[in-house]
Protein backbone atom coordinates (compact mmCIF):
# COMPACT_ATOMS: atom_id res chain seq x y z
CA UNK A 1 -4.69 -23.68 12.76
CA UNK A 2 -5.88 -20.42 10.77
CA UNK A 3 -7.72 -21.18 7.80
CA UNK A 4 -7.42 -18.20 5.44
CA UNK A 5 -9.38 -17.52 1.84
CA UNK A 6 -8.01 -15.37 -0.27
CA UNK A 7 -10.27 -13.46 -2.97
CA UNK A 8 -8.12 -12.23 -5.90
CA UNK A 9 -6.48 -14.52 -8.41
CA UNK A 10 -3.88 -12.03 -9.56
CA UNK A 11 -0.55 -11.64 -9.11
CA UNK A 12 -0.22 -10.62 -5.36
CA UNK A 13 -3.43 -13.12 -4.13
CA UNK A 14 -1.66 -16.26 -6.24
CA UNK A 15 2.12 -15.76 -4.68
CA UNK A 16 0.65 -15.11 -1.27
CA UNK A 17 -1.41 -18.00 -1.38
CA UNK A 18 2.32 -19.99 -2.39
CA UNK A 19 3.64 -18.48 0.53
CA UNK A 20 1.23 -19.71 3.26
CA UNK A 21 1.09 -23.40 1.98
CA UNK A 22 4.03 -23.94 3.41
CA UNK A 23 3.09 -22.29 6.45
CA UNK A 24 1.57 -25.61 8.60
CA UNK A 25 -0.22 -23.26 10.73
CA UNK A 26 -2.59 -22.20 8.16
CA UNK A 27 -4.72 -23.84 5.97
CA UNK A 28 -5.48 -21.88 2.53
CA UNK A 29 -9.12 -22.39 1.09
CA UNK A 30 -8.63 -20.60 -2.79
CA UNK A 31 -6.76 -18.59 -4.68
CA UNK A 32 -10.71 -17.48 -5.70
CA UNK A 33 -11.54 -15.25 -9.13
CA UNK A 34 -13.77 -12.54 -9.54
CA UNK A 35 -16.32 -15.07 -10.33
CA UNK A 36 -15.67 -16.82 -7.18
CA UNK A 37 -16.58 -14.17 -5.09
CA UNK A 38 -19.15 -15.26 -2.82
CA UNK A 39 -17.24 -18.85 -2.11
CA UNK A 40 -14.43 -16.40 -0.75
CA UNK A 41 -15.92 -13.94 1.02
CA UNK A 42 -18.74 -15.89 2.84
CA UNK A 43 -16.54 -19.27 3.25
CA UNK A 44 -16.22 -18.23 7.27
CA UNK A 45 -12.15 -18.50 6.97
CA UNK A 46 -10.55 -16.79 10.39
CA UNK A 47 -9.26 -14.46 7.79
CA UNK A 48 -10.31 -13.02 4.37
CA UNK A 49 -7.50 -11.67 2.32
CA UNK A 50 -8.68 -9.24 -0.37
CA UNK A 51 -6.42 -8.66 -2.84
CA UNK A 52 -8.13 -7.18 -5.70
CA UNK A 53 -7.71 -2.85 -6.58
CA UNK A 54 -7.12 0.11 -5.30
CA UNK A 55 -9.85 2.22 -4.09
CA UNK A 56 -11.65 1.49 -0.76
CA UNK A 57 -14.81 2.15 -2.35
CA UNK A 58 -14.43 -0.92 -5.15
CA UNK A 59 -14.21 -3.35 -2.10
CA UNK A 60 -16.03 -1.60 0.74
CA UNK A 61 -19.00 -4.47 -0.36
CA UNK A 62 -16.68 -7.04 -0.32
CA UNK A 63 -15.29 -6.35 3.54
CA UNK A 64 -18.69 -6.22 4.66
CA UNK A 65 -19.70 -9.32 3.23
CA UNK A 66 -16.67 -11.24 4.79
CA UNK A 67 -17.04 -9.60 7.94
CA UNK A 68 -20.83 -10.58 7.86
CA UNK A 69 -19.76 -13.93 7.58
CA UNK A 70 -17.46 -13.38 10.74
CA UNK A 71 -13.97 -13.71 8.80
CA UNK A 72 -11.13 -11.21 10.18
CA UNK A 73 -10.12 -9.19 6.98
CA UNK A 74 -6.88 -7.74 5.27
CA UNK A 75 -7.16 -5.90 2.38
CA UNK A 76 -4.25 -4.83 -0.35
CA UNK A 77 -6.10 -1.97 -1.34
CA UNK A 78 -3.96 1.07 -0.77
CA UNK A 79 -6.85 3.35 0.52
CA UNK A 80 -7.41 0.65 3.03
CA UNK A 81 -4.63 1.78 5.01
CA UNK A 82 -6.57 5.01 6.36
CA UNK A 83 -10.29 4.61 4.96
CA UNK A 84 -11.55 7.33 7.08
CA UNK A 85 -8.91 9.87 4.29
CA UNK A 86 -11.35 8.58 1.83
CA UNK A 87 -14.93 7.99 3.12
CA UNK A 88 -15.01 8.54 6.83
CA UNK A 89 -19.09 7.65 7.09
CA UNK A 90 -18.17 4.46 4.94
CA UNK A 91 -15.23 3.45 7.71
CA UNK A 92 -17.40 4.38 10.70
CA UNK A 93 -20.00 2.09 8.99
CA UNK A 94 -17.19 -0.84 8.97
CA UNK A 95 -15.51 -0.32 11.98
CA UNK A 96 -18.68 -0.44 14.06
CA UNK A 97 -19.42 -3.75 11.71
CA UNK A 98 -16.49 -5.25 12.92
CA UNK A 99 -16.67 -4.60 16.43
CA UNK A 100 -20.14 -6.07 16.55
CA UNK A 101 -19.03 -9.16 14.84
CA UNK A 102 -15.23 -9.23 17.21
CA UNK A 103 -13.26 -9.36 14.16
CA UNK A 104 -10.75 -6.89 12.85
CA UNK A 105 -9.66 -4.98 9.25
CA UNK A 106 -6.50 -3.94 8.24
CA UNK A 107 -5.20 -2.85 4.88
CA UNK A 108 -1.72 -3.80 5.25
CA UNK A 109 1.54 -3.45 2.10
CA UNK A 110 4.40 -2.23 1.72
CA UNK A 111 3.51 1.38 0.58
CA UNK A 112 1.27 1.55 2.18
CA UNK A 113 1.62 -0.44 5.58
CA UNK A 114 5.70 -0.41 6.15
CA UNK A 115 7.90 2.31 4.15
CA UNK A 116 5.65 5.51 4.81
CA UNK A 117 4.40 4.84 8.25
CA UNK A 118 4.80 2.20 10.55
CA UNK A 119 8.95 2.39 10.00
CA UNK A 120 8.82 6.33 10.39
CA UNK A 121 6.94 5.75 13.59
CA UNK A 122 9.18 3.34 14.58
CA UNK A 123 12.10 5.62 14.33
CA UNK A 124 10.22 8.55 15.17
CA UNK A 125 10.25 6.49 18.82
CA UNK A 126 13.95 7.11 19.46
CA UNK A 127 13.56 11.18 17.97
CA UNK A 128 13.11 14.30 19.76
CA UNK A 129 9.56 15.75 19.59
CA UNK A 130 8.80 17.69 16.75
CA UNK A 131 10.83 16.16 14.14
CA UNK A 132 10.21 16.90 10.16
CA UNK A 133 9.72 13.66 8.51
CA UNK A 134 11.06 12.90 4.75
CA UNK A 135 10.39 9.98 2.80
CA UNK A 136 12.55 8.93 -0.79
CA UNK A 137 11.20 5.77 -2.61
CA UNK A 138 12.87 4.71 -5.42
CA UNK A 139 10.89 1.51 -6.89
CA UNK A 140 11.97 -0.61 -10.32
CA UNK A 141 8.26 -1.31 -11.13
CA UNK A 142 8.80 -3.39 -14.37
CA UNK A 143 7.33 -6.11 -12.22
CA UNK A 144 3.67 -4.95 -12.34
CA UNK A 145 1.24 -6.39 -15.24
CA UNK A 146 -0.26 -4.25 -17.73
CA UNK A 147 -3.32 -3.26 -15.74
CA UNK A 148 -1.29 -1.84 -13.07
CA UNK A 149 1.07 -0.64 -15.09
CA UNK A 150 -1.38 1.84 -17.61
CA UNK A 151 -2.91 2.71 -13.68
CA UNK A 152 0.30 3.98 -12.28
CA UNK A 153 0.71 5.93 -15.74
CA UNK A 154 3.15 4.01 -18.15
CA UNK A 155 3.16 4.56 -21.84
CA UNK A 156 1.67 7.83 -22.16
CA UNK A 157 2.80 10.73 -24.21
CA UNK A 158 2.96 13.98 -21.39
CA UNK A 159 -0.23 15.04 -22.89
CA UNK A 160 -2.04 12.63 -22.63
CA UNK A 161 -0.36 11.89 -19.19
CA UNK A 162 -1.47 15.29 -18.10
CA UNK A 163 -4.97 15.09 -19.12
CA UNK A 164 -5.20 11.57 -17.72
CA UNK A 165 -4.51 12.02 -14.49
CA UNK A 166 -7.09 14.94 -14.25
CA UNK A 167 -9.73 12.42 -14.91
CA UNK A 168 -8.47 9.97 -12.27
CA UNK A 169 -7.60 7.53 -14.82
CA UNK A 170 -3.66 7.65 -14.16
CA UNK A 171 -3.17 7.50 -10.17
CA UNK A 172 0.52 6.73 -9.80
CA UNK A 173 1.03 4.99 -6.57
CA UNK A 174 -1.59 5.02 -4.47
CA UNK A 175 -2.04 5.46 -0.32
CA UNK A 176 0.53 8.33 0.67
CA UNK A 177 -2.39 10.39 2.27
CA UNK A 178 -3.54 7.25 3.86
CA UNK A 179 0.18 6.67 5.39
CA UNK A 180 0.71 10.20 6.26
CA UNK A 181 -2.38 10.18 8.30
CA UNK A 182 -1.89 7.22 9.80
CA UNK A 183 1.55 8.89 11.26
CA UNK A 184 -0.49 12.01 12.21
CA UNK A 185 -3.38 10.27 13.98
CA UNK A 186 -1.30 8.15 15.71
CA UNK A 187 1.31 11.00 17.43
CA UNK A 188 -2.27 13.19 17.62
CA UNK A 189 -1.57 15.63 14.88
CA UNK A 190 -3.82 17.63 12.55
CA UNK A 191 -3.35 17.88 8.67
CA UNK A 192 -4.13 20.63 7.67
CA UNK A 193 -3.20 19.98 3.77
CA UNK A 194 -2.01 17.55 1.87
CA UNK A 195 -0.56 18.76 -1.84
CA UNK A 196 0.51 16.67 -4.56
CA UNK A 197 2.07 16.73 -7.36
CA UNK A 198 2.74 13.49 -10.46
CA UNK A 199 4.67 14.46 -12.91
CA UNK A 200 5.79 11.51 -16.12
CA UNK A 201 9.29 10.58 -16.64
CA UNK A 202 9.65 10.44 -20.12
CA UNK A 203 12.07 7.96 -22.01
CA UNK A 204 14.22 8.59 -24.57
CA UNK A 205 14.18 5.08 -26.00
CA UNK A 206 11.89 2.44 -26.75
CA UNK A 207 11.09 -0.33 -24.02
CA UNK A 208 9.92 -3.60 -24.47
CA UNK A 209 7.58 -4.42 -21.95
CA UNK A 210 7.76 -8.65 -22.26
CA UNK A 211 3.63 -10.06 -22.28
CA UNK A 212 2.24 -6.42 -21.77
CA UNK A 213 3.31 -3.55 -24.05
CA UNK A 214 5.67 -1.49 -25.54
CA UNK A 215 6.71 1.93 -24.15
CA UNK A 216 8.08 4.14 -27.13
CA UNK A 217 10.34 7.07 -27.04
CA UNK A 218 8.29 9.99 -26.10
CA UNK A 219 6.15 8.16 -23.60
CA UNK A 220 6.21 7.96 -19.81
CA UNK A 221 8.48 4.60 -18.73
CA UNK A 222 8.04 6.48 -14.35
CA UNK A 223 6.34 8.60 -12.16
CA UNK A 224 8.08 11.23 -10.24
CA UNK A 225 5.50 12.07 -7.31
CA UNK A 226 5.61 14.25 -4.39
CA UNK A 227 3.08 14.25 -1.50
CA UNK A 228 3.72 17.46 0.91
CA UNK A 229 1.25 17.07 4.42
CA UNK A 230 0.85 20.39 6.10
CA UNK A 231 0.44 21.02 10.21
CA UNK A 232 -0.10 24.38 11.39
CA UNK A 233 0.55 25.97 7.92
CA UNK A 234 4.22 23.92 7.67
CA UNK A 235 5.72 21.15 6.00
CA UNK A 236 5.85 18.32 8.14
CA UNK A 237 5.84 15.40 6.38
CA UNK A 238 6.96 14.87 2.27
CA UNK A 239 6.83 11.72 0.34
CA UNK A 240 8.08 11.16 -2.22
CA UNK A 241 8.25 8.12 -4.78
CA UNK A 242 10.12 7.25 -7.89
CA UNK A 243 9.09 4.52 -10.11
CA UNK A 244 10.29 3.51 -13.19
CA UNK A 245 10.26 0.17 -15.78
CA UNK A 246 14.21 0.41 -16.05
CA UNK A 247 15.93 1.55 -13.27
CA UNK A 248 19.37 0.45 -14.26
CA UNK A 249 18.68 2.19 -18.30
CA UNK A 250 18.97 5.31 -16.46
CA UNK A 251 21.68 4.98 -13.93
CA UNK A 252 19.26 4.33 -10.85
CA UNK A 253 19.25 1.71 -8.36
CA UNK A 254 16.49 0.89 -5.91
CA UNK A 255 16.83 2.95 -2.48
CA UNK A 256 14.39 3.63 0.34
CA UNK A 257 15.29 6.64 2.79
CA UNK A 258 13.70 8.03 5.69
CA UNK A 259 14.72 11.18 6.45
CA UNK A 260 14.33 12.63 10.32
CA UNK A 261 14.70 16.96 10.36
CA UNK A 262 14.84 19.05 13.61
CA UNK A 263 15.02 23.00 13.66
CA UNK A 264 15.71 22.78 9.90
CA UNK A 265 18.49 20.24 10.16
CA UNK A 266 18.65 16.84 9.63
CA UNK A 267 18.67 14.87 12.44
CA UNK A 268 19.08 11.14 10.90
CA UNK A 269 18.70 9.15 7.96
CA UNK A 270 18.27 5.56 7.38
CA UNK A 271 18.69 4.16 3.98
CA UNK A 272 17.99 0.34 2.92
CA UNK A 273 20.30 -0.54 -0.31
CA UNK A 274 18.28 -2.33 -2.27
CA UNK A 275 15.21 -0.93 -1.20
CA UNK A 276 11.89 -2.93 -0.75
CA UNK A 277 10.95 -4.29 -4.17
CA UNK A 278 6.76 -3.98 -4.79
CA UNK A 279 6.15 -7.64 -5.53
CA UNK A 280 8.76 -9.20 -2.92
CA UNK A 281 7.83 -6.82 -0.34
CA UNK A 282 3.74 -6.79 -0.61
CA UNK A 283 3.54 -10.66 -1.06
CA UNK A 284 5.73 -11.01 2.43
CA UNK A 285 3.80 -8.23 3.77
CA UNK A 286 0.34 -9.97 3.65
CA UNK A 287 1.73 -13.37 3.85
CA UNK A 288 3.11 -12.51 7.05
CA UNK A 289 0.07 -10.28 8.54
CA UNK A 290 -2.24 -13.31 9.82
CA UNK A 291 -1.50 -13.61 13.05
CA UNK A 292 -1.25 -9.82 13.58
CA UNK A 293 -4.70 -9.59 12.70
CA UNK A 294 -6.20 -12.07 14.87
CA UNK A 295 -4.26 -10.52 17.71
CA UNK A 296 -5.73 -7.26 16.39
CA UNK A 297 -8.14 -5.25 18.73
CA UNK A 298 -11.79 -5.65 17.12
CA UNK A 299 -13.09 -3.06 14.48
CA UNK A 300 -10.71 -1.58 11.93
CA UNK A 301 -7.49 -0.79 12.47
CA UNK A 302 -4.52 0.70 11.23
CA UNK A 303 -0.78 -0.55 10.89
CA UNK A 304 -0.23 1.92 14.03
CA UNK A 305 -2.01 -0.56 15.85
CA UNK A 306 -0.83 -3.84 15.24
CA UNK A 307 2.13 -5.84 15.89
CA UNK A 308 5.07 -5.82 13.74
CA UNK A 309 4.53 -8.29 10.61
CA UNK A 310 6.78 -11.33 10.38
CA UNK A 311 7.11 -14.43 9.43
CA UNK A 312 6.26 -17.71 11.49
CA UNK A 313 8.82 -20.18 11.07
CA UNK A 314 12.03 -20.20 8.78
């Protein structure tokens, strides 16, 4: 039996903790607050699961503290996926941590951790070399709570929008140079660029946004975002993700697509109708990454590098 603590009493930490009580191979010590944080992080569970922001640098203390107590860690943080895109002295520092102590650290999702990387490496197993890789996302995210929700950019007028995400206060969905790079290390590519571009989709009617807020006409109700990774001065790998608070309001429908090009021409698609919902998917995700990370190789690790997630029993 696993025993697992998991620090982060929000949305994704409470439902994943559901998810493993009824998983008799794992006993679940929490769901632990922010005020909590030591009796998580220092409990000694086989696994930590931190599942708090977004930036690797908000929980960089927090990994070292669990893995100081010799807990395997996975971490929702969407930076997490590649830390070394971010920080690369800070994931040295970790990975050598972890290595010392023979535990391992993933940051593991579904966007990052499933979508953007380990399925196009999957498929990019059964492609001819030197493929062109696409990626369409197209996400209802009326799930999130208001935190999240003002973080990927919601209820802004474009102004504001604009001038907000030069200060780093509107991110729109985080990880796609993490994911990209996680394809490109793993196949042995160089990036040389990654450009980017987040641009609000702005609603022509008011929505109601039940317990959080209210989006008015005028204001951003989606993100339209485009990541474009360069090798050798070309395209070769775009992702892009659409995510709005009411899909259906304006005629979309939830779609993931990855997109396979060779010599200009596309090679294959693969298209999953619905596509992956945030909350559904990330929950499972986690839920379902224990024993992948305690069959992980010591030191940090990427999704590249693991086993497939799924779950253990019915």
């Amino acid at each position: 039996m696993a025993t697992v603590a998991i620090y982060g009493a929000g949305q994704l930490g409470s439902t994943v903790a559901e998810i493993l009580k009824d998983v008799p191979q794992h006993k679940v010590i929490g769901v632990f607050g922010r005020s909590e944080r030591s009796n998580a992080l220092t409990s000694g569970a086989d696994v930590v699961i931190i599942a708090t922001t977004t930036k690797f640098k908000d929980v960089a203390a927090d990994i070292q503290l669990a893995v100081e107590s010799g807990s395997h860690v996975l971490v929702s943080s969407e930076e997490c996926a590649y830390p070394w895109a971010v920080d690369k002295a800070l994931a040295d520092s970790l990975d050598s941590l972890a290595k010392s102590r023979q535990v391992s650290i993933a940051g593991t999702g579904v966007n990052p951790g499933l979508i953007f990387d380990s399925l196009v490496l999957t498929l990019l197993g059964a492609a001819p070399r030197g493929c062109t890789v696409a990626v369409r996302r197209t996400v209802n995210i009326s799930g999130f709570g208001g935190t999240v929700l003002r973080r990927l950019g919601m209820g802004f007028t474009p102004e504001v929008f604009a001038q907000r995400v030069k200060e780093e206060e509107i991110l729109g969905h985080a990880g796609f140079p993490q994911s990209m790079t996680v394809v490109a290390d793993a196949m042995g590519l160089t990036i040389d660029s990654i450009d980017k571009e987040l641009l609000p989709l702005i609603t022509d009617y008011e929505i109601d946004l039940p317990n959080r807020f209210v989006i008015a006409a005028g204001e951003s109700a989606g993100v339209n975002q485009t990541y474009t990774a360069k090798v050798n001065g070309k395209p070769w790998f775009v992702s892009h993700f659409y995510g709005h608070v009411d899909l259906a309001g304006i005629n979309k429908s939830a779609m993931d697509e990855i997109e396979l090009s060779l010599d200009g021409k596309v090679f294959q698609t693969i298209t999953l109708k619905p596509g992956i919902g945030s909350q559904v998917g990330s929950k499972n995700m986690v839920a379902n990454s224990i024993q992948r990370i305690l069959a992980a190789p010591d030191g940090w690790v990427t999704v590249a590098h693991m086993e497939p997630a799924f779950p253990e029993g019915l």
